[in-house]
N, C-alpha and C. Protein backbone atom coordinates (compact mmCIF):
# COMPACT_ATOMS: atom_id res chain seq x y z
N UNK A 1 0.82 -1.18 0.00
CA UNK A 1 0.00 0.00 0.00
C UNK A 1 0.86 1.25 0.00
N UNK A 2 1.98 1.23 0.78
CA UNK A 2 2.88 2.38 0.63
C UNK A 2 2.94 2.85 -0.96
N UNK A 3 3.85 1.28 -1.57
CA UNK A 3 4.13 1.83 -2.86
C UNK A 3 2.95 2.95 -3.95
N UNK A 4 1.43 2.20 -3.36
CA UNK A 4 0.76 2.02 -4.22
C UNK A 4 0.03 3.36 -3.87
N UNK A 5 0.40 4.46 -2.97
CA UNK A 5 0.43 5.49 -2.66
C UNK A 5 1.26 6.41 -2.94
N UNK A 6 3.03 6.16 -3.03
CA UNK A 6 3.73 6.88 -3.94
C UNK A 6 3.26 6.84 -5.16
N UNK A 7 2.85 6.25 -5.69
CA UNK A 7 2.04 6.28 -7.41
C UNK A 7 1.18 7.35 -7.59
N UNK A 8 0.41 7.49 -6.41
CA UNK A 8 -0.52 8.46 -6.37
C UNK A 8 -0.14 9.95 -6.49
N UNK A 9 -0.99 10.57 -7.78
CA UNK A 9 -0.69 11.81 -7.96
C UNK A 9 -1.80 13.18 -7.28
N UNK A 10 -2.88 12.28 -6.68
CA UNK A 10 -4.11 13.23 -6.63
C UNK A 10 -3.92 13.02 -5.00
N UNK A 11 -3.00 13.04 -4.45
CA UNK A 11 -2.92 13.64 -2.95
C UNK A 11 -3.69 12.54 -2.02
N UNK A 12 -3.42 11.18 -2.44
CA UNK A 12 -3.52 10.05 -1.32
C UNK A 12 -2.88 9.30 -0.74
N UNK A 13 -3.46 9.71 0.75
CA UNK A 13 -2.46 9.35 1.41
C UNK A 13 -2.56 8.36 2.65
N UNK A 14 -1.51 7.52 2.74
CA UNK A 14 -1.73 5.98 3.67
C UNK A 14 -1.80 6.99 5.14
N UNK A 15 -2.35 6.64 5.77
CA UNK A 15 -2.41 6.81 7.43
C UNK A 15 -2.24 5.45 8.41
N UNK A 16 -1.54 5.40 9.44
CA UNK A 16 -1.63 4.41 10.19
C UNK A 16 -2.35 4.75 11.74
N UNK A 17 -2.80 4.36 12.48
CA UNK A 17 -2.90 4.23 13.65
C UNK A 17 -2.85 3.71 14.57
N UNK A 18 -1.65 3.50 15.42
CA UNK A 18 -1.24 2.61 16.17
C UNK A 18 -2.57 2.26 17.30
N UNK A 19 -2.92 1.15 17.68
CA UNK A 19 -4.10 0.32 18.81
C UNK A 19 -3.10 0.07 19.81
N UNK A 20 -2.55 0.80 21.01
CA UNK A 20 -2.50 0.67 21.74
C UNK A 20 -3.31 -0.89 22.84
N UNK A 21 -4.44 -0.09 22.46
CA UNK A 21 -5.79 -1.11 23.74
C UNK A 21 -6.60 -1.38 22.83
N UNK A 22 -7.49 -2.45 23.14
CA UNK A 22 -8.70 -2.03 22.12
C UNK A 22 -9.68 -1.77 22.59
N UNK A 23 -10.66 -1.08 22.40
CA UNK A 23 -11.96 -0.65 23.15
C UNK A 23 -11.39 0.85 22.81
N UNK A 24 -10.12 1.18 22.62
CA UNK A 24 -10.01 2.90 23.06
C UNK A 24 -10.74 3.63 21.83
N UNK A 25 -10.80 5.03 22.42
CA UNK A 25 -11.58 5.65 21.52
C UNK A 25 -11.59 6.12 20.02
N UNK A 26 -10.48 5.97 19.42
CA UNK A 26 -9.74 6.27 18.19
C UNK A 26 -10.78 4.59 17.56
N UNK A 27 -9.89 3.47 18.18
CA UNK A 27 -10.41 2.05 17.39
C UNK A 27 -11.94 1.86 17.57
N UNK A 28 -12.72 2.46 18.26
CA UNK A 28 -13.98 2.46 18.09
C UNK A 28 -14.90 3.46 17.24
N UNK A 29 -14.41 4.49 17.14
CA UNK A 29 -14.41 5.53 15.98
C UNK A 29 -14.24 5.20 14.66
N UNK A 30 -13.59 4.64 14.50
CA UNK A 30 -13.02 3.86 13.05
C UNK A 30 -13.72 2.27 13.03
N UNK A 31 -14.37 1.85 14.31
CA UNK A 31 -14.56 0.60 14.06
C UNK A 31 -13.60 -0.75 14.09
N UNK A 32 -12.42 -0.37 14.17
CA UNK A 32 -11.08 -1.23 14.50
C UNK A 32 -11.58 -2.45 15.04
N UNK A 33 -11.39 -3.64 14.32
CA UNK A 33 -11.52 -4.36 15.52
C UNK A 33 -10.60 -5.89 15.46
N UNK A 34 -9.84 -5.35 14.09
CA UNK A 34 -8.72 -6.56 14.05
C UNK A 34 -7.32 -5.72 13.18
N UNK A 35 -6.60 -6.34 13.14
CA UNK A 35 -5.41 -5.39 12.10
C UNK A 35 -5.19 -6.60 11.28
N UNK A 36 -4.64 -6.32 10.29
CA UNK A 36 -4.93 -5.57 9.39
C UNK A 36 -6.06 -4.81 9.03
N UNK A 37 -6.44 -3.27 9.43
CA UNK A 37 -7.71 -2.72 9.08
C UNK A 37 -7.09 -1.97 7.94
N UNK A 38 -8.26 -1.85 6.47
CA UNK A 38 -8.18 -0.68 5.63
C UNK A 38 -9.31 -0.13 5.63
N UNK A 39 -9.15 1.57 5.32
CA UNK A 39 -10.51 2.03 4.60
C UNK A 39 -10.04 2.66 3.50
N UNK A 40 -10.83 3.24 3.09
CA UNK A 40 -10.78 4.08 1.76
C UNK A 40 -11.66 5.41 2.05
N UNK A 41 -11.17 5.95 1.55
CA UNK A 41 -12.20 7.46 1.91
C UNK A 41 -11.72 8.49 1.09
N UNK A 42 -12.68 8.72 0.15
CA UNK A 42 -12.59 9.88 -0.81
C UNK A 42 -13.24 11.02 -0.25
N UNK A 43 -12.23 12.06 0.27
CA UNK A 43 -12.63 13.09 0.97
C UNK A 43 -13.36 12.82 1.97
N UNK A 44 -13.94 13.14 2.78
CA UNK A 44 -14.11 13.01 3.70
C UNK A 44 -15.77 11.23 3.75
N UNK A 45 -15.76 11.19 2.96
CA UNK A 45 -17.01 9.86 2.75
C UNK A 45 -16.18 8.93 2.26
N UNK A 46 -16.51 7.80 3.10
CA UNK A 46 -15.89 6.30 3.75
C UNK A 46 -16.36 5.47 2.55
N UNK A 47 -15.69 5.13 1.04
CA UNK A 47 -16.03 4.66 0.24
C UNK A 47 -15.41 3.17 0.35
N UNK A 48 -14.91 2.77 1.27
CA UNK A 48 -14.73 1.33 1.17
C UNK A 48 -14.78 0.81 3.13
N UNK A 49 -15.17 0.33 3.42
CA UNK A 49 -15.29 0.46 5.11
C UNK A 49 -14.69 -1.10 5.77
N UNK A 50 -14.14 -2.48 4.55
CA UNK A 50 -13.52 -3.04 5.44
C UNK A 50 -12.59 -3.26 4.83
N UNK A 51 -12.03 -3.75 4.89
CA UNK A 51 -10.33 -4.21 4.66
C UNK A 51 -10.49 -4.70 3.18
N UNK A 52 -11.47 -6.22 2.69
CA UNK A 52 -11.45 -6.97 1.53
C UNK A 52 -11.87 -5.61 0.54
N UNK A 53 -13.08 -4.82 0.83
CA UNK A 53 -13.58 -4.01 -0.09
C UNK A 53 -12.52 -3.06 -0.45
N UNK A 54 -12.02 -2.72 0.73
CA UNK A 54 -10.71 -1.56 0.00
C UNK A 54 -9.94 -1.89 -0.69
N UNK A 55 -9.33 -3.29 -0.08
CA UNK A 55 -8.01 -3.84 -1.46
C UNK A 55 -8.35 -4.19 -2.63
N UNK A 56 -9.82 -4.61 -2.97
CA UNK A 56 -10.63 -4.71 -3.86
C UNK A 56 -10.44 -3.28 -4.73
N UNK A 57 -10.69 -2.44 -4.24
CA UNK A 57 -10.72 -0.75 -4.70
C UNK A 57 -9.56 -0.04 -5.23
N UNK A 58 -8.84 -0.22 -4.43
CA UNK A 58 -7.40 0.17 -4.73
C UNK A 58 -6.80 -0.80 -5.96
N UNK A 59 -7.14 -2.08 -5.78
CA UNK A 59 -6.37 -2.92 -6.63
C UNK A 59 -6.88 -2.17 -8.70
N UNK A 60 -8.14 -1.43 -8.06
CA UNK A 60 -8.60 -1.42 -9.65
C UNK A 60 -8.17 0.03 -10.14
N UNK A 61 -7.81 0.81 -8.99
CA UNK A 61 -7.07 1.84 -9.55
C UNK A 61 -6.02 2.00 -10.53
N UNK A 62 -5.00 0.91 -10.32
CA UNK A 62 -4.05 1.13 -10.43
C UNK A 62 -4.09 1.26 -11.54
């Protein structure tokens, strides 16, 4: 996903967030509830919301 973000010319960008605990408020916000988590989000609306659908998404960008 890194790479597949340097590719990117329209300003997307990987984020991580480290889970400390789980229950905390960041991983329940996002829904976290295993890692590997992805989303996708074109501007601010959550266009892919679990992990299979995003790599699904991304994979067809390329």
């Amino acid at each position: 996903m890194e790479a597949w973000t340097q590719r990117r010319t329209d300003g997307a960008r990987l984020l991580r967030i480290d889970i400390g605990r789980w229950g905390t408020p960041v991983a329940e916000q996002f829904g976290i509830r295993r890692l590997p988590t992805v989303h996708v989000y074109e501007g601010k609306a959550l266009v892919a919301g679990d992990t299979q659908a995003a790599l699904e998404r991304l994979s067809r960008e390329e």
